[in-house]
C-alpha atoms as a PDB file:
ATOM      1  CA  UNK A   1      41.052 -12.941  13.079  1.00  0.00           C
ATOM      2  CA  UNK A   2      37.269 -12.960  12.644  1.00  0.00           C
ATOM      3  CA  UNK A   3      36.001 -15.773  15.251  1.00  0.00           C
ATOM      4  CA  UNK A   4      32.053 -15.595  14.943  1.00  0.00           C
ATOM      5  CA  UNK A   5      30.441 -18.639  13.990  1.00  0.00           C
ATOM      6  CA  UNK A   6      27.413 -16.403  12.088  1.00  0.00           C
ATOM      7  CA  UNK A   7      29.873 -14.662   9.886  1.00  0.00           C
ATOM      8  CA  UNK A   8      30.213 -16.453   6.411  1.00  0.00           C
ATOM      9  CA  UNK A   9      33.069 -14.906   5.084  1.00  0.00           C
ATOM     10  CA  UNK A  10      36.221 -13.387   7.564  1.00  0.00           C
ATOM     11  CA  UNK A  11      38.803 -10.518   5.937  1.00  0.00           C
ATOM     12  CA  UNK A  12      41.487 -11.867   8.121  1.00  0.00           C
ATOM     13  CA  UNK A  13      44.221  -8.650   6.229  1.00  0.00           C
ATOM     14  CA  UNK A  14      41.896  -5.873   7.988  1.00  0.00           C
ATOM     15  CA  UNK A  15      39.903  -7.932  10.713  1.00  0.00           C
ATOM     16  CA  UNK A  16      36.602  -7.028  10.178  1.00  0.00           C
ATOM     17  CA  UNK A  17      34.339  -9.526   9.541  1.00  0.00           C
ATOM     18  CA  UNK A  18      31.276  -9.488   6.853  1.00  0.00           C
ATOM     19  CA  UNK A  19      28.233 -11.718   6.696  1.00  0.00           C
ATOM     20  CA  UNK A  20      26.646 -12.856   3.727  1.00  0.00           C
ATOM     21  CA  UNK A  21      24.255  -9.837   3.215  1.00  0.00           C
ATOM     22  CA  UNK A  22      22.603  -9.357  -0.175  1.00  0.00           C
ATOM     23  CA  UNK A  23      22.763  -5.042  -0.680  1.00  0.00           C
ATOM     24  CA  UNK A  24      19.447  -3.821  -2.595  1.00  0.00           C
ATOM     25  CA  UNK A  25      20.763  -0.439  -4.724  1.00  0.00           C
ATOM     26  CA  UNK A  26      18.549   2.841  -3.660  1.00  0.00           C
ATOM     27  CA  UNK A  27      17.080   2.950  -7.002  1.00  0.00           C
ATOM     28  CA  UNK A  28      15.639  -0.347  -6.581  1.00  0.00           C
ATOM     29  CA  UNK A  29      14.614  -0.160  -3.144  1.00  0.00           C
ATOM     30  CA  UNK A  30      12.526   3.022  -4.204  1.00  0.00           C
ATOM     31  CA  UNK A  31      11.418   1.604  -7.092  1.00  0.00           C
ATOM     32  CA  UNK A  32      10.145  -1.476  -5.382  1.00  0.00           C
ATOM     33  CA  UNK A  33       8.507   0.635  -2.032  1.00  0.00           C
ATOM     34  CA  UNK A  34       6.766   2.821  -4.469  1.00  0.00           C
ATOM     35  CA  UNK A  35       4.855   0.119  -6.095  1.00  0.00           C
ATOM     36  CA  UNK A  36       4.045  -1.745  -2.757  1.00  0.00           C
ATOM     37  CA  UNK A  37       3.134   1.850  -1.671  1.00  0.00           C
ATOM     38  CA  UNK A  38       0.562   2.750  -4.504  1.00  0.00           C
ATOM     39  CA  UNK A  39      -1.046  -0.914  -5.437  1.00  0.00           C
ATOM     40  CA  UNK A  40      -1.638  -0.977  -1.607  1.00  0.00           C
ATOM     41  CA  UNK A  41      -3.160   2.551  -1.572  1.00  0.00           C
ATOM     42  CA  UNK A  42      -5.061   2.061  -4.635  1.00  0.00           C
ATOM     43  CA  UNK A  43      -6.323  -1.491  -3.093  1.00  0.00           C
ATOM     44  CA  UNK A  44      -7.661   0.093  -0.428  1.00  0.00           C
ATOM     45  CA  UNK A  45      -9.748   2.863  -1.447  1.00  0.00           C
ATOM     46  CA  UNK A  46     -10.624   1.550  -4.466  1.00  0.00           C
ATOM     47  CA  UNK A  47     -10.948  -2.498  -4.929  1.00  0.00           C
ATOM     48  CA  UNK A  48     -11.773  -3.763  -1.428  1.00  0.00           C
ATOM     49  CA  UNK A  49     -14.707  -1.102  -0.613  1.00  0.00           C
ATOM     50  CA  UNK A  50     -16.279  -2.364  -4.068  1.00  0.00           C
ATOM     51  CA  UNK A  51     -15.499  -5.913  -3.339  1.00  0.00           C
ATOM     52  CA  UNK A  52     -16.947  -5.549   0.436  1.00  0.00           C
ATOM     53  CA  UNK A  53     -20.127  -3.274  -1.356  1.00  0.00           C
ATOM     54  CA  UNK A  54     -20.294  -6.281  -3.869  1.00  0.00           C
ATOM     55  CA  UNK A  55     -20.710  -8.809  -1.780  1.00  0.00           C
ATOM     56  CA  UNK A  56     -23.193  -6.811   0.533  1.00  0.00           C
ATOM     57  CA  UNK A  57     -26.043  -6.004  -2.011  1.00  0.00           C
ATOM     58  CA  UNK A  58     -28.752  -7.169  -2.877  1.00  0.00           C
ATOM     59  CA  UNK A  59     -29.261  -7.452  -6.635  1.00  0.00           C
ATOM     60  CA  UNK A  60     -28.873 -10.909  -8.674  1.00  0.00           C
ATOM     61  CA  UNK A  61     -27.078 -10.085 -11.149  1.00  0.00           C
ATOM     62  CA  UNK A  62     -23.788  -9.581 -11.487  1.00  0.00           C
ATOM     63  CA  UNK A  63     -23.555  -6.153 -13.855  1.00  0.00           C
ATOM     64  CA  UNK A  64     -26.090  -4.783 -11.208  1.00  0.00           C
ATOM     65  CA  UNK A  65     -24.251  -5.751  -8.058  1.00  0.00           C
ATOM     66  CA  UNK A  66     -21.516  -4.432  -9.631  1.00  0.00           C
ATOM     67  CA  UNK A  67     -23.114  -0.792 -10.498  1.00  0.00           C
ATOM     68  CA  UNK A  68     -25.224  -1.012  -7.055  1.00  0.00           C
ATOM     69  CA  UNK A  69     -21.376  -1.051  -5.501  1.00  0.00           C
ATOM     70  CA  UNK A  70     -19.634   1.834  -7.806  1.00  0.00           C
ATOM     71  CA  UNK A  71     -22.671   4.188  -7.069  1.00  0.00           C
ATOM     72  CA  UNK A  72     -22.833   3.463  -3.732  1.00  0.00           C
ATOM     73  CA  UNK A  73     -18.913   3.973  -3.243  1.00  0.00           C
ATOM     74  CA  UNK A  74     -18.948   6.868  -5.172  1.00  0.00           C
ATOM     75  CA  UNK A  75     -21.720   8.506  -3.015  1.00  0.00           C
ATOM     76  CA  UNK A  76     -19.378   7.564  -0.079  1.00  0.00           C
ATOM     77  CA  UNK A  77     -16.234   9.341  -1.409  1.00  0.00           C
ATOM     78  CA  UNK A  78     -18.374  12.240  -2.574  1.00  0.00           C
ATOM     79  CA  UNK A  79     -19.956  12.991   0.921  1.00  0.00           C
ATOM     80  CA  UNK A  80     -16.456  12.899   2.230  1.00  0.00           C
ATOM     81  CA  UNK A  81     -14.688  14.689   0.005  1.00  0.00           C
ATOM     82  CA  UNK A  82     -17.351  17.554   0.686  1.00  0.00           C
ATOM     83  CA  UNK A  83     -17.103  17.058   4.145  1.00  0.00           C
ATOM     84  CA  UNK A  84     -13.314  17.609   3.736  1.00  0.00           C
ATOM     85  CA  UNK A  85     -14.167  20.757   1.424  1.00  0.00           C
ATOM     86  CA  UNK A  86     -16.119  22.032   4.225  1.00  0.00           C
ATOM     87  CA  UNK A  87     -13.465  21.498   6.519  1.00  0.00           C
ATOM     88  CA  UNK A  88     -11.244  22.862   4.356  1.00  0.00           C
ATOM     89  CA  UNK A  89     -12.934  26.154   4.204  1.00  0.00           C
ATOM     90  CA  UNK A  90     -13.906  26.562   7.508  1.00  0.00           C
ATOM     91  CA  UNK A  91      -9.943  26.068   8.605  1.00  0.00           C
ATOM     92  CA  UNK A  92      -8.988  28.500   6.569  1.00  0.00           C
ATOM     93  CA  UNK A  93     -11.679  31.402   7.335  1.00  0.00           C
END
């Protein structure tokens, strides 16, 4: 007979015991870590470096802050994705 004080529920026919654990199908597991994987991945390269470039210029209005921050993060992400070209080559020569 199942004797622990944490267990909710006891099979006392085949003495093992079983808590009260909610089971999560695969499919939905993978369904749910693929959207916390890609809203956090888009989050971070996209919204919070135009967010952090928003809040960090200097213009006064708000259309030009916000094309002062999409040029300037765009510059960013095209310097490194030449650097990474670059790389790229250079690896493989």
């Amino acid at each position: 007979q199942c004797t622990d004080p944490n267990v909710s529920a006891c099979n006392t026919t085949v003495s093992v015991c079983t808590s009260g654990t909610i089971v999560v199908p695969p499919n939905v597991l993978k369904i749910i870590w693929e959207i916390v994987y890609w809203s956090t991945l888009f989050l971070t390269w996209g919204v919070y470096p135009i967010i952090q470039t928003y809040s960090m210029t200097g213009e006064f209005t708000f259309g030009d802050k916000m094309r002062t921050s999409i040029k300037s993060n765009l510059l960013l992400y095209s310097v490194m994705g030449a650097v990474l070209a670059v790389v790229g080559v250079i690896s493989i020569i």
